[in-house]
Protein backbone atom coordinates (compact mmCIF):
# COMPACT_ATOMS: atom_id res chain seq x y z
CA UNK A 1 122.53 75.90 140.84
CA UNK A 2 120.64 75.13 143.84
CA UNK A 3 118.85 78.39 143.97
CA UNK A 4 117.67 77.93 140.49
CA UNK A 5 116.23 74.83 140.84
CA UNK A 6 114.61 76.21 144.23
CA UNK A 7 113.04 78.93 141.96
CA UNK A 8 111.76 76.15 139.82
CA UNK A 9 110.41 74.14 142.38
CA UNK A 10 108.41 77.05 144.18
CA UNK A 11 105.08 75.78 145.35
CA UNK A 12 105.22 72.79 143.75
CA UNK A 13 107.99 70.85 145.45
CA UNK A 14 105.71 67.86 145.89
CA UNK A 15 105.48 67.36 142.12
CA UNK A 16 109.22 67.68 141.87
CA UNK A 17 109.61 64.81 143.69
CA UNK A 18 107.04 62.65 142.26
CA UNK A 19 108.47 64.23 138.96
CA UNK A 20 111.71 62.51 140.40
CA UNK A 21 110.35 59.08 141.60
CA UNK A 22 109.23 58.49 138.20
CA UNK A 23 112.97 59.42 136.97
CA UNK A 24 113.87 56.20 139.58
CA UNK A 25 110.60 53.88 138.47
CA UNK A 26 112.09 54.16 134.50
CA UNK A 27 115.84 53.44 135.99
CA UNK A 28 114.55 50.99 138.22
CA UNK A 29 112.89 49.02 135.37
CA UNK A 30 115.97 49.83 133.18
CA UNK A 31 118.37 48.08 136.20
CA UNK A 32 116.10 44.83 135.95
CA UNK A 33 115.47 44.28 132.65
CA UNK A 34 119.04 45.31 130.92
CA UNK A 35 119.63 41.52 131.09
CA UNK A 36 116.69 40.05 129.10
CA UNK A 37 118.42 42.66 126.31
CA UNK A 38 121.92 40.66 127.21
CA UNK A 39 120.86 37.71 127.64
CA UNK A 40 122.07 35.60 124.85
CA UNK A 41 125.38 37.77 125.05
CA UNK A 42 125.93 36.49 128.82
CA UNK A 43 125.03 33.09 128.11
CA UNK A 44 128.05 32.75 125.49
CA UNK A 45 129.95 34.46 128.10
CA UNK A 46 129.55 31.70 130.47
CA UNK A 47 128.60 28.86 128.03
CA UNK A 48 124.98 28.81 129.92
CA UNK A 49 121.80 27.17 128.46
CA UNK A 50 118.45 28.27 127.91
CA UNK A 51 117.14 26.74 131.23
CA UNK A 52 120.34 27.75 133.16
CA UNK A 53 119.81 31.07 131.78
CA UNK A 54 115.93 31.08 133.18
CA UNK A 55 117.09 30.27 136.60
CA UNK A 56 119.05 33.64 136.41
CA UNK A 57 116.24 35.60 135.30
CA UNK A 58 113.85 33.84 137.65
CA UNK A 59 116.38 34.91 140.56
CA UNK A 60 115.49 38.31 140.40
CA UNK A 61 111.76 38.00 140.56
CA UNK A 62 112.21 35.93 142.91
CA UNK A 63 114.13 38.20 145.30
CA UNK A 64 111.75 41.11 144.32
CA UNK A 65 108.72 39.06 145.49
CA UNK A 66 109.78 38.45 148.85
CA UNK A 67 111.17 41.87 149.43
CA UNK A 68 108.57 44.17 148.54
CA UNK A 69 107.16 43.67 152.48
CA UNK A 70 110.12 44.45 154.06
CA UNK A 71 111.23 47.04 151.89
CA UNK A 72 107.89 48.85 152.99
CA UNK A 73 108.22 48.24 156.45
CA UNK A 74 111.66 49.72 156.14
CA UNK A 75 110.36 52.88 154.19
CA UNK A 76 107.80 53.06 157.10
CA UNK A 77 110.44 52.94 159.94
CA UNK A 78 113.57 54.65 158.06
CA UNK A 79 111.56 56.83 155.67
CA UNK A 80 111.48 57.16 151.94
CA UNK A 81 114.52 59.10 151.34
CA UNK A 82 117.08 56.81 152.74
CA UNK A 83 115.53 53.72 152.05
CA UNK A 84 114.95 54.68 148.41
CA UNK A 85 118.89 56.04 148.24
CA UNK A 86 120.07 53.65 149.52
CA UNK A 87 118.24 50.74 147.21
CA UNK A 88 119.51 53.30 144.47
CA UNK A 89 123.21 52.13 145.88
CA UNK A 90 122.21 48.37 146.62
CA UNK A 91 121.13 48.35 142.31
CA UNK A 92 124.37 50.00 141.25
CA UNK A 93 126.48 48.13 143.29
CA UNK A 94 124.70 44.61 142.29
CA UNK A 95 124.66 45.25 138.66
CA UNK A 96 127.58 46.00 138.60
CA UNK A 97 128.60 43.06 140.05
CA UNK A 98 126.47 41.33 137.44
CA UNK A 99 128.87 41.93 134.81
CA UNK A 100 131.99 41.46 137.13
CA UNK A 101 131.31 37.62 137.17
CA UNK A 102 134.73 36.41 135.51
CA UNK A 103 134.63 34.48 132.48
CA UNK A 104 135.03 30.56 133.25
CA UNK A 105 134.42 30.72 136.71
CA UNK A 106 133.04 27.46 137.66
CA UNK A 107 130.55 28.70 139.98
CA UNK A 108 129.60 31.41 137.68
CA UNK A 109 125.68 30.52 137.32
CA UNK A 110 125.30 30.10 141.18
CA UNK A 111 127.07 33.24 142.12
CA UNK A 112 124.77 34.77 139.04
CA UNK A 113 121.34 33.68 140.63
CA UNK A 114 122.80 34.82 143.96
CA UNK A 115 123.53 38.31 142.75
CA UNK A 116 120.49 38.44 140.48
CA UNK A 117 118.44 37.07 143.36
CA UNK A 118 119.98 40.28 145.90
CA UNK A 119 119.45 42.55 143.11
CA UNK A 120 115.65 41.74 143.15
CA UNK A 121 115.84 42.30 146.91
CA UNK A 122 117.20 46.06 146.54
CA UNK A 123 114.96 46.91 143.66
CA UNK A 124 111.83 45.60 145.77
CA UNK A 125 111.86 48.89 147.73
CA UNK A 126 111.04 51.38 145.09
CA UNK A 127 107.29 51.09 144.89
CA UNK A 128 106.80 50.51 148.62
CA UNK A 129 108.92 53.34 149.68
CA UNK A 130 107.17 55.80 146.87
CA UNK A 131 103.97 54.71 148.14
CA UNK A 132 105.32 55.77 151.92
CA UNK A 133 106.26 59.55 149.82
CA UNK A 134 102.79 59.77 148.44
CA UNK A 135 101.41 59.07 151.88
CA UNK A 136 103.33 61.91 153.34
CA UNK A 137 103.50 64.85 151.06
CA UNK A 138 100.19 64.11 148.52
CA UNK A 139 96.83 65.57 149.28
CA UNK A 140 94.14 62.26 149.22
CA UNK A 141 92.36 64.47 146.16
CA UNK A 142 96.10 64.28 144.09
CA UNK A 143 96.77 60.83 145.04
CA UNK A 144 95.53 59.09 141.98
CA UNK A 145 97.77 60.99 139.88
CA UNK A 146 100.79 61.04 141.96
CA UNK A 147 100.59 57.26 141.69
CA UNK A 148 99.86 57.35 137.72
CA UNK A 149 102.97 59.05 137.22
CA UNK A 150 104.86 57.35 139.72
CA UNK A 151 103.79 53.88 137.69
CA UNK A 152 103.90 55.62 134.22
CA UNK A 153 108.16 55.22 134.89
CA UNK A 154 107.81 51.59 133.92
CA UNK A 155 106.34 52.33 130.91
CA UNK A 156 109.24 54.90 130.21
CA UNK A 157 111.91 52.18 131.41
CA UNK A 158 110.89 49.89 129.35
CA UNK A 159 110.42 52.19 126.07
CA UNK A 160 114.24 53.72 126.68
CA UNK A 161 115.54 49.94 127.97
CA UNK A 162 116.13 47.84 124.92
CA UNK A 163 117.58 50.96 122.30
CA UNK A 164 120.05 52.14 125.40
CA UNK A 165 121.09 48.48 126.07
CA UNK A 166 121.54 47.47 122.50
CA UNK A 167 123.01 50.56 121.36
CA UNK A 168 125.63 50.18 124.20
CA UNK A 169 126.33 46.79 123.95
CA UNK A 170 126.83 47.31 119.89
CA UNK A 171 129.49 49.86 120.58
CA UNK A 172 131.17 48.43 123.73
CA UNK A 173 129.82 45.48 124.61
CA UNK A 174 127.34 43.66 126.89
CA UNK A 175 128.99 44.72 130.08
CA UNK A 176 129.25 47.88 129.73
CA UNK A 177 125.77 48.15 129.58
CA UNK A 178 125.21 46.78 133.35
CA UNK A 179 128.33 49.08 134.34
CA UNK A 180 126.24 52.24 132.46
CA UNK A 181 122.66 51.01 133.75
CA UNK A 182 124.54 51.36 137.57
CA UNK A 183 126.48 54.58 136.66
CA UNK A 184 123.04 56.63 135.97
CA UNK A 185 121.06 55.12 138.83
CA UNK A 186 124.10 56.41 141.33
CA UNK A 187 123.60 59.78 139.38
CA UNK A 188 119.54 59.75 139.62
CA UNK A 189 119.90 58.73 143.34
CA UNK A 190 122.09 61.19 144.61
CA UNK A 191 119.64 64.01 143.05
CA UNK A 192 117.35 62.48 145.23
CA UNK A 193 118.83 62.39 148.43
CA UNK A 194 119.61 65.77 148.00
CA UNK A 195 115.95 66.75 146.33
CA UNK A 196 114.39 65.05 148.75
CA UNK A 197 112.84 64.61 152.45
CA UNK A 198 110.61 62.15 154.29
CA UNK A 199 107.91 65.34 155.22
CA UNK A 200 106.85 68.03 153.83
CA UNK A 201 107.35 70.51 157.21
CA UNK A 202 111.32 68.82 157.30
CA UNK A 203 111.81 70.38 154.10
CA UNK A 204 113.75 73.41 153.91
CA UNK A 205 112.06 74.56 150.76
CA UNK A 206 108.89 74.00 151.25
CA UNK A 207 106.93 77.44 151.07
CA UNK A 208 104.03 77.98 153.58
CA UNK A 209 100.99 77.51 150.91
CA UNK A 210 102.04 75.20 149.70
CA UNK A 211 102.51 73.04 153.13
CA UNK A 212 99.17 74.41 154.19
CA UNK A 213 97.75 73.18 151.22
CA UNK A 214 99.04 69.40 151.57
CA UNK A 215 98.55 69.18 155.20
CA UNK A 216 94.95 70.41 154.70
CA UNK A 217 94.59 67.59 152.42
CA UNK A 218 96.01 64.83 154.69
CA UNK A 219 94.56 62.22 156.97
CA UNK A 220 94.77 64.19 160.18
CA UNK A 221 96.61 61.04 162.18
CA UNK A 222 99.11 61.64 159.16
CA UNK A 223 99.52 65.39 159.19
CA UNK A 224 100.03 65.66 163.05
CA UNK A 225 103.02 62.20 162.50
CA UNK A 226 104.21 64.54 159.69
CA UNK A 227 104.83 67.62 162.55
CA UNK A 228 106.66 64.84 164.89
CA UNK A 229 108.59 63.51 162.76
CA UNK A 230 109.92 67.41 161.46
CA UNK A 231 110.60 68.24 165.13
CA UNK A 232 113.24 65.54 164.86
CA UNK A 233 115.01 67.45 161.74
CA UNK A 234 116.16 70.93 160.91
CA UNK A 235 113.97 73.12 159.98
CA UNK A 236 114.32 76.21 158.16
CA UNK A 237 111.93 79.34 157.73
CA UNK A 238 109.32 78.74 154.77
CA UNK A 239 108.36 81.39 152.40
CA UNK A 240 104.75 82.60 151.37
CA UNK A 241 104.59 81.16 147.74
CA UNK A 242 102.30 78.83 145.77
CA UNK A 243 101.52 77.73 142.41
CA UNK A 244 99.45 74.84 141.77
């Protein structure tokens, strides 16, 4: 399986993973949102009202807000591919959580905002951390429409978001669509870590025309950070192939 989808990748591995980043932007938006779909559902669940329900919702922008600095700073220290993986495992696990709340709890709307409110600060490291992946494997010509697609995965999310949700929910109920909304992000995030690397040159598939080709197009302070920083990795011989 792997050599097939090396095959496929062949001198284009950089789109792969932007291909890939805007599989996590749609799942991303598809982690957040799942709960405007639910809403009403959840707030029978734990007898909430309108305005209790808001401060739930608000939680989660909130935490997103305040995280999206930090989350880049991480991305610039730790590098895309574990930051991004790991966010991947910080959504899952708080979503799930989400719909774990047990009915008549009576701290169920603060221990809501609280999760809602962590959940914002896992999902706040997508964008920062794909904008750290751009900066590393994009040429500065292909950077405009790296970032297009990258963005174009909210649109997707929130096109597929409320016929999943509400088709789930109609056939097994509203929690079952947070435990499903977790269940492929886990799945999408583990093709990543294993898809993916912080530099082009610590890449084992990366073919020599194609690395030429992006580190010709880079910032020169950024392609000679990019060398370092595969030094620090294994490396494994590249092969002469390209197709743009």
């Amino acid at each position: 399986m792997r050599v097939v989808v090396r095959k496929l990748v062949e001198g284009r591995l950089r789109w792969a993973l932007i291909l890939w980043v805007f599989v996590m932007s749609a799942i991303a938006f598809l982690d957040r949102v799942n709960i405007s779909i639910a809403g009403q559902a959840l707030a029978r669940e734990y007898k909430l009202s309108n305005q209790q329900l808001g401060y739930v919702f608000s939680a989660f922008v909130l935490g997103y807000a305040l995280f999206q600095a930090p989350g880049g700073r991480l991305a610039d220290r730790f590098g895309p591919r574990r930051v991004i993986a790991l966010g991947v495992v910080w959504w899952g696990l708080f979503t799930t959580l989400t719909a774990l709340v047990p009915t008549g709890f009576a701290l169920a709307l603060p221990l809501l905002i609280v999760v809602r409110f962590v959940l914002g600060n896992g999902e706040a490291v997508v964008y920062p951390s794909s904008n750290r992946l751009v900066a590393n494997w994009i040429p500065s010509a292909e950077r405009g429409i790296a970032n297009g697609l990258i963005f174009a995965g909210v649109g997707a999310g929130a096109g597929i978001t409320p016929p999943l949700i509400t088709y789930i929910m109609v056939h097994w109920g509203w929690r079952w669509s947070f435990y499903c909304s977790a269940l492929i992000g886990l799945a999408a995030g583990a093709v990543w870590y294993l898809l993916a690397r912080d530099t082009p040159r610590g890449h084992p598939w990366i073919g020599e025309l194609e690395l030429a080709h992006i580190e010709a197009g880079l910032p020169a302070a950024a392609g000679e950070r990019n060398a370092r920083e595969a030094h620090r990795g294994d490396e494994s011989p590249v092969t002469p192939t390209c197709k743009w």
